[in-house]
Protein backbone atom coordinates (compact mmCIF):
# COMPACT_ATOMS: atom_id res chain seq x y z
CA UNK A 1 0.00 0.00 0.00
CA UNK A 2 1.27 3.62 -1.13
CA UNK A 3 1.63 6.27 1.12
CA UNK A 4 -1.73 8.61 0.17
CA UNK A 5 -1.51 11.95 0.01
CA UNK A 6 -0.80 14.39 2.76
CA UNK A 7 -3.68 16.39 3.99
CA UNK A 8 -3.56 20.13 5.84
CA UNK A 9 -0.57 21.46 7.67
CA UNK A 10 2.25 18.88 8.87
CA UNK A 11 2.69 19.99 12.88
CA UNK A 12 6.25 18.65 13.74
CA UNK A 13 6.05 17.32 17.61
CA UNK A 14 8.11 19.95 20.35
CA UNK A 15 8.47 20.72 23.58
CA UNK A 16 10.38 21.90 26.57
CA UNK A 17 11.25 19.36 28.87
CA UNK A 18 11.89 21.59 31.85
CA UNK A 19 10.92 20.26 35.52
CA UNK A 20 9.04 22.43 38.50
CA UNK A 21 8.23 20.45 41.55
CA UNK A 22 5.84 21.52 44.40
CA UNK A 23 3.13 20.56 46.50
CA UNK A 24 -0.65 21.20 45.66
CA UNK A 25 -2.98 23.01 47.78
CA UNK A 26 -3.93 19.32 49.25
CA UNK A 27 -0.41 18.71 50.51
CA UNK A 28 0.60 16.20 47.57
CA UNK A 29 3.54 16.52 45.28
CA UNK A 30 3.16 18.00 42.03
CA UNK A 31 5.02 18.62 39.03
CA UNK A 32 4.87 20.31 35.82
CA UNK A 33 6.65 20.01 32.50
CA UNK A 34 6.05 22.03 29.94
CA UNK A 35 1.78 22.08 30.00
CA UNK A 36 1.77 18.34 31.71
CA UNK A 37 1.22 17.96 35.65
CA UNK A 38 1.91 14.94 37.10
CA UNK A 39 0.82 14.12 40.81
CA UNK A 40 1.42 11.58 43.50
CA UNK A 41 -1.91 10.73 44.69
CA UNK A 42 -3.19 8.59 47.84
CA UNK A 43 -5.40 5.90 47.17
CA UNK A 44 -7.92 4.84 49.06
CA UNK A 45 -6.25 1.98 51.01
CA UNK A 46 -3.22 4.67 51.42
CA UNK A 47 -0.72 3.76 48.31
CA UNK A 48 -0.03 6.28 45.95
CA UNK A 49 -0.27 6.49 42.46
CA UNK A 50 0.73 8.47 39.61
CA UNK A 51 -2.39 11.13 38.23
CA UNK A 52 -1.80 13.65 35.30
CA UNK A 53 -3.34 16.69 33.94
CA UNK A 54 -2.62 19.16 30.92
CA UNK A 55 -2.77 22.59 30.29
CA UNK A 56 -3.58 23.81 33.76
CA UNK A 57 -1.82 27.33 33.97
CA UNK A 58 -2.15 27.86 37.71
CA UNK A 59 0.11 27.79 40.30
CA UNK A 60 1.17 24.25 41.43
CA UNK A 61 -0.11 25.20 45.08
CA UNK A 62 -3.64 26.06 44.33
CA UNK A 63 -3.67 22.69 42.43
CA UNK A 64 -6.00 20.03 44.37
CA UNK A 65 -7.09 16.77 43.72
CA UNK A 66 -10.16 17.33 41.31
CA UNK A 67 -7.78 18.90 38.78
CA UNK A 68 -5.89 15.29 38.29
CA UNK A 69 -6.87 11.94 36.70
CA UNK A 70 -6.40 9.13 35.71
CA UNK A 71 -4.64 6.05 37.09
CA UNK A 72 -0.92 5.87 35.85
CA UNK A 73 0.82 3.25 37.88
CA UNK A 74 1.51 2.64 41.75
CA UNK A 75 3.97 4.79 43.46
CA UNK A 76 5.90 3.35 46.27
CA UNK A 77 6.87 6.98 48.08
CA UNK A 78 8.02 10.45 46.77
CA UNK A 79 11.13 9.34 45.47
CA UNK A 80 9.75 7.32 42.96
CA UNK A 81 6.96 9.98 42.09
CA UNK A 82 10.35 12.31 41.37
CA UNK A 83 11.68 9.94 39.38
CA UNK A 84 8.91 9.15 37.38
CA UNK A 85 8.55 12.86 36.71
CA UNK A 86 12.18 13.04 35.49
CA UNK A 87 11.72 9.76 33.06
CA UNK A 88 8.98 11.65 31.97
CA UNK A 89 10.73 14.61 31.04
CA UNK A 90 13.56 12.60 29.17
CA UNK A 91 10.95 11.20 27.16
CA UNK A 92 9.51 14.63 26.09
CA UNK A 93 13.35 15.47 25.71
CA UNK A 94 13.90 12.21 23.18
CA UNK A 95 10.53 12.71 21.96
CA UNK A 96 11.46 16.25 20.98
CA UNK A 97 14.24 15.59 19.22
CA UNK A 98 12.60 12.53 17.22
CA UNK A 99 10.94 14.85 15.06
CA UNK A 100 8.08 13.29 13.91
CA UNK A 101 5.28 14.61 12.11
CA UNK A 102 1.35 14.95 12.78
CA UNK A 103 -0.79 15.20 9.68
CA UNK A 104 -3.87 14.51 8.37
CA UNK A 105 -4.31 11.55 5.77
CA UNK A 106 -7.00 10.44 3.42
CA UNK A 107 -6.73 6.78 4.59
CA UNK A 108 -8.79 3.55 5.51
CA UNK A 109 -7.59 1.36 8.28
CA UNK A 110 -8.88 -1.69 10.37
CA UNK A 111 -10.48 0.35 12.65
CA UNK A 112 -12.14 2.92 10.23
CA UNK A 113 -11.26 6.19 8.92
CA UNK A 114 -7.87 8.00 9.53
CA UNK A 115 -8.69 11.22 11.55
CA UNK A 116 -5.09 12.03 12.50
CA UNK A 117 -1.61 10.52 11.19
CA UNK A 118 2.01 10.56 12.88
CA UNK A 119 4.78 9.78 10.34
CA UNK A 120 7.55 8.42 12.07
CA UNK A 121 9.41 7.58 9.51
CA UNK A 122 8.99 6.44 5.16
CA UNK A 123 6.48 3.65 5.64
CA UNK A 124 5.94 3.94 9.42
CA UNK A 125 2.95 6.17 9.51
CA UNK A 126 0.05 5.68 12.91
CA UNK A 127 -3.13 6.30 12.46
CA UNK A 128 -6.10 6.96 15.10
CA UNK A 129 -9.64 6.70 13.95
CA UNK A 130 -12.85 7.80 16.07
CA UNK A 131 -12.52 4.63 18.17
CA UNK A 132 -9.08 2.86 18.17
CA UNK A 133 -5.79 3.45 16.14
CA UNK A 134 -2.49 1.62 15.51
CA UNK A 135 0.49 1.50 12.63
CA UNK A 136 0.35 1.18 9.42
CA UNK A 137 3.98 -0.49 7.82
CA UNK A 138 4.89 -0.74 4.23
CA UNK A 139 5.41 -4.04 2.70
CA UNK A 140 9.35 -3.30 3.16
CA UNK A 141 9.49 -2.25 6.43
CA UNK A 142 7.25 -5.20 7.64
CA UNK A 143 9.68 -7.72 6.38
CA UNK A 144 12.03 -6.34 8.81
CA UNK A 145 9.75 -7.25 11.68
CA UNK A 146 11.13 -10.55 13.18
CA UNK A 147 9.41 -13.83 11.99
CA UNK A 148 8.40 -14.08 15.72
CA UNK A 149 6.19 -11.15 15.82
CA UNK A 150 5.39 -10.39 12.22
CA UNK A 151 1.34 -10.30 11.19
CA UNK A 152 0.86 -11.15 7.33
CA UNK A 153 -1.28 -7.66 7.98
CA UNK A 154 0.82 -4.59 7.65
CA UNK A 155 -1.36 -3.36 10.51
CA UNK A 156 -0.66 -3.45 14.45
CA UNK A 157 -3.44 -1.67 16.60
CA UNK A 158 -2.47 0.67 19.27
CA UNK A 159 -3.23 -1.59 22.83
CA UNK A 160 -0.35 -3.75 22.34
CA UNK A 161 1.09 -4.67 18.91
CA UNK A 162 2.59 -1.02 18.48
CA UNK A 163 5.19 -2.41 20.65
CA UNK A 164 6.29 -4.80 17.77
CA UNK A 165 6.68 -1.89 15.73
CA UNK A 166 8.78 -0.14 18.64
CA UNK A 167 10.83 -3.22 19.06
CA UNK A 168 11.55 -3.47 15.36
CA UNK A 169 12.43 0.31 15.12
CA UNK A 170 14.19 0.95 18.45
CA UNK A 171 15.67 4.04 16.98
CA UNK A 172 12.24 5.77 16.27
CA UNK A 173 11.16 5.50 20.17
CA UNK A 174 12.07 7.17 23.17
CA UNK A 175 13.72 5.42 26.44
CA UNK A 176 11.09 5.10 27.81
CA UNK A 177 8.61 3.54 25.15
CA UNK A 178 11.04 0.81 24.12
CA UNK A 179 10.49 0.10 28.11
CA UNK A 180 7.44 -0.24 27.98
CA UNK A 181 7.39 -2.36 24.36
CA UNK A 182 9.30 -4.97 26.14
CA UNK A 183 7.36 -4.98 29.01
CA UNK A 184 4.72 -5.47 26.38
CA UNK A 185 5.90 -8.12 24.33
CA UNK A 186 6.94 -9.77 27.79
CA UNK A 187 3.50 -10.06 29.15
CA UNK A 188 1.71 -10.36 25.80
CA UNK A 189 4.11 -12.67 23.83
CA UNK A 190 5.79 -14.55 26.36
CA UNK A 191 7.56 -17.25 24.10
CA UNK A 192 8.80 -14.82 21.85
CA UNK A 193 10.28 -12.86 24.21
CA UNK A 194 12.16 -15.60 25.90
CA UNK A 195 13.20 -16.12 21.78
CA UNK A 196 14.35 -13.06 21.23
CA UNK A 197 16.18 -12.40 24.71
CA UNK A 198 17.43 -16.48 24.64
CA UNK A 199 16.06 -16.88 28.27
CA UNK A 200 13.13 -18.12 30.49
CA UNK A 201 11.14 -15.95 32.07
CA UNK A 202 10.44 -16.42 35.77
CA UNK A 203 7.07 -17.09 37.19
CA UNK A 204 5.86 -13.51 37.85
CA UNK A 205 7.48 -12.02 34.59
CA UNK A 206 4.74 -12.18 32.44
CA UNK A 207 1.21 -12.25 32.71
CA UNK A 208 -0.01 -14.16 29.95
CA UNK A 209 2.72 -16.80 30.82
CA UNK A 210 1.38 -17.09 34.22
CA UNK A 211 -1.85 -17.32 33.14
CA UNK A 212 -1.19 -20.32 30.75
CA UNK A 213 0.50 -21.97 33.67
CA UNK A 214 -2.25 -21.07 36.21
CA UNK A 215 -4.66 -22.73 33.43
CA UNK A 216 -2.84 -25.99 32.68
CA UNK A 217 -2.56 -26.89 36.57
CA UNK A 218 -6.20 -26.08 37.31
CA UNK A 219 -7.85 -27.48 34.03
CA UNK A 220 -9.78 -30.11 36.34
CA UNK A 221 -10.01 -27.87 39.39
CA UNK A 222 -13.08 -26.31 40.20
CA UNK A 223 -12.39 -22.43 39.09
CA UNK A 224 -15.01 -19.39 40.20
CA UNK A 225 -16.28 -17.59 37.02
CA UNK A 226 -18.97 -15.63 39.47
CA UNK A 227 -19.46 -14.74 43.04
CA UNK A 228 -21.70 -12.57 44.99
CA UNK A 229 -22.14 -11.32 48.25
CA UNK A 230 -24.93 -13.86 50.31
CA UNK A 231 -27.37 -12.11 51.70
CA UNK A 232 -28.67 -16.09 53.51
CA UNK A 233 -24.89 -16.48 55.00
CA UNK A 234 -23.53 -13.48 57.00
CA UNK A 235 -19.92 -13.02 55.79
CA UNK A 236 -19.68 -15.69 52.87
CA UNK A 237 -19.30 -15.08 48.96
CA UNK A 238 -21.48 -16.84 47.07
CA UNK A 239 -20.17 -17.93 43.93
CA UNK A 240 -20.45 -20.24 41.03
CA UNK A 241 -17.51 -22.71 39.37
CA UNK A 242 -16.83 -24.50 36.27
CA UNK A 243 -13.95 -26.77 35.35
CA UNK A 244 -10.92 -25.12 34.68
CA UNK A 245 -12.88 -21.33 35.13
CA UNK A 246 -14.48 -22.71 31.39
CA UNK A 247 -17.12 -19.74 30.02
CA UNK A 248 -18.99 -21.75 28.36
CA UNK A 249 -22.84 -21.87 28.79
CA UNK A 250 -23.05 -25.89 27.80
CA UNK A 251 -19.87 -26.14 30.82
CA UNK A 252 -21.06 -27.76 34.50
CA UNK A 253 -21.20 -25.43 36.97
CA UNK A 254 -22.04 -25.76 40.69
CA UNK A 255 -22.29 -23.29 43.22
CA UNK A 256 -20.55 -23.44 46.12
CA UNK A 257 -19.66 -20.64 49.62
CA UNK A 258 -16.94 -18.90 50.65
CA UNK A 259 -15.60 -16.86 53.29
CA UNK A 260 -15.94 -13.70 51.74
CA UNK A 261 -12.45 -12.82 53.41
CA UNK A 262 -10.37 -15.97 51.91
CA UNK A 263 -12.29 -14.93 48.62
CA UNK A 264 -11.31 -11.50 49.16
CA UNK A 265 -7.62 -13.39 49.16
CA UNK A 266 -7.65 -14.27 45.40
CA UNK A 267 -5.25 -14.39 42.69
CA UNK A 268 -5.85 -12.25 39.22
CA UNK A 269 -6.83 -15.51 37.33
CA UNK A 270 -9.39 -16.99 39.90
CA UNK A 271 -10.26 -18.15 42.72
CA UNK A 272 -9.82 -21.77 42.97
CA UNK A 273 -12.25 -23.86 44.95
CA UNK A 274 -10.82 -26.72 47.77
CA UNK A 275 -13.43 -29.29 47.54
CA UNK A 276 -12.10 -30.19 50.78
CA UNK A 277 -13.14 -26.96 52.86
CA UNK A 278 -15.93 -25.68 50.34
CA UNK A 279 -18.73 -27.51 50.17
CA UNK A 280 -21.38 -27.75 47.56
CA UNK A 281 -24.06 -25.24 48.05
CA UNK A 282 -27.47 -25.69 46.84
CA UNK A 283 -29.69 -23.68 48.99
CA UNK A 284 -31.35 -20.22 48.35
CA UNK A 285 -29.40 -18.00 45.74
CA UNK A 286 -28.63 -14.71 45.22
CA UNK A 287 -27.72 -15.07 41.60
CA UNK A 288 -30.93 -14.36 39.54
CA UNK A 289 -30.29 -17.21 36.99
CA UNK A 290 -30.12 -19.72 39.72
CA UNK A 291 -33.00 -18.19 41.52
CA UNK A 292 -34.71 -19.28 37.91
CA UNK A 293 -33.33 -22.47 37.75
CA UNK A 294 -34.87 -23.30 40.92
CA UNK A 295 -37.98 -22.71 40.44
C-alpha cells in the first residue's frame, strides 16, 4: 500500500522538557513540565499512584485533587513519584528531538477512517480513527519485523502490537517507550520474548505466561467464574464454578460458599475452589439465573 496523500498542515512534535516540583494546595507533590502535571496521589487503602493533567496554567499550590486523573501506575513513596517525573521529562526530551510529524491523511484502516496521522518515519505512519488506532507499515518495512512477531497484515493496533513496531524500530522510540514495548511483548508474547532475549522468564514475569500456567494446573479444578455477596450467609461469597474457570454456557457449573475474606484473598486468574473446605451449596441463591433455575 502507497503512502496517500498528505492532507492540511504537517505539525512537527516539540516541547520543553523543563521540571518544576511543588506541593498542591492538598499537601501532595506536584510537578509540571512544559503544559503536563503529574501528581502523586493517595489511594484509598493509602498507596499512591501516579495522576496527570494538561494545560492547567495555575500555580502548582492552588492545584488540588479534582484537577488530576487518571490512574498511571503505583507509586511506592516520593522518590519514585520524582523519578517518574524526570523519566517523563527525558521522554519529552527524546521525543522532541525525534521529530516526527502529525498530519492529516485520506486513509482507511482496520479500525475505520484516519482522523489524525504521525509519520515516524517512510512507511511507518500511525493512524487513530474515532474509536481505536495503531500502525500502518509498508510491505518493506514489515519484512524487517522478526518472523516471531510479524502479522501477514501490515497493521498493528495501538493496545499492544505497536510495541512490535517499537521493538523493530528501536531508533524511532524514546527510552522510555522501548520500556514499555518490552514490558509489552513480555507479558503479551511470552515465548517470543524468551526467543528473542534467549532466556526463560520467571514465574511472575509475564502475565499471559502465568496465566497459561495457572490454566494448565487447574484445568480439572473447580475455578469461580462468578461470586456474589450472600445475603442467607452473614460473611460468605457466594459464587459459582466451572472446570478449569471454562465460560462456556453448555460447561457444568455448581455453586458453592466462601468466606468472603479468603475470597477476598484471590489471585488475578481466579479463585480456585478446595473441595475439601468448600462444600457444595445448593440452597437459596442470590444469583438471579439460579434463583430461575430453581424454580
Amino acid at each position: 500500500m502507497s503512502m496517500p496523500d498528505l492532507q492540511c498542515d504537517r505539525v512537527p512534535i516539540t516541547g520543553d522538557a523543563t521540571v518544576e516540583f511543588g506541593a498542591s494546595a492538598d499537601g501532595f507533590p506536584v510537578a509540571r513540565i512544559a503544559d503536563t502535571l503529574l501528581a502523586m496521589v493517595l489511594a484509598r487503602d493509602g498507596a499512591g499512584f501516579l495522576a496527570s493533567a494538561f494545560c492547567l496554567t495555575r500555580p502548582l499550590s492552588e492545584m488540588t485533587r479534582d484537577d488530576f486523573h487518571g490512574h498511571e501506575g503505583r507509586l511506592e513513596d516520593e522518590a519514585a513519584f520524582r523519578a517518574r517525573v524526570f523519566e517523563t521529562a527525558q521522554h519529552k526530551r527524546e521525543l522532541s528531538a525525534l521529530g516526527r510529524i502529525q498530519t492529516r491523511m485520506a486513509a482507511n484502516t482496520p479500525w475505520g477512517q484516519s482522523q489524525f496521522a504521525t509519520i515516524y518515519a517512510e512507511g511507518i505512519v500511525s493512524h487513530m480513527t474515532a474509536g481505536h488506532g495503531g500502525f500502518h507499515l509498508s510491505a518493506e518495512r514489515n519484512l524487517r519485523v522478526s518472523s516471531l512477531l510479524r502479522k501477514s497484515s501490515p497493521w498493528y493496533e495501538e493496545d499492544a502490537e505497536w510495541a512490535i513496531v517499537a521493538h523493530t524500530f528501536p531508533d524511532l522510540f524514546t527510552a522510555y517507550e522501548r520500556k514499555c514495548a518490552d514490558d509489552t511483548i513480555r507479558n503479551s508474547w511470552p515465548s517470543a520474548w524468551e526467543a528473542i532475549h534467549g532466556r526463560e522468564l520467571a514465574p511472575g514475569q509475564s502475565w499471559t505466561k502465568d496465566r497459561d500456567a495457572f490454566e494448565r494446573r487447574h484445568a480439572g479444578d473447580w475455578v469461580v467464574i462468578s461470586a456474589i455477596f450472600s445475603t442467607y450467609h452473614a460473611d460468605m461469597t457466594e459464587v459459582v464454578a466451572t472446570r478449569g474457570g471454562m465460560q462456556d454456557h453448555r460447561a457444568d457449573d455448581r455453586r458453592f460458599l466462601v468466606p468472603s475474606g479468603e475470597y477476598a484473598t484471590r489471585g488475578p486468574f481466579g479463585f480456585v475452589i478446595d473441595e475439601q473446605r468448600h462444600a457444595v451449596y445448593d440452597g437459596p441463591s442470590d444469583f438471579i439465573g439460579w434463583r430461575q433455575r430453581r424454580t
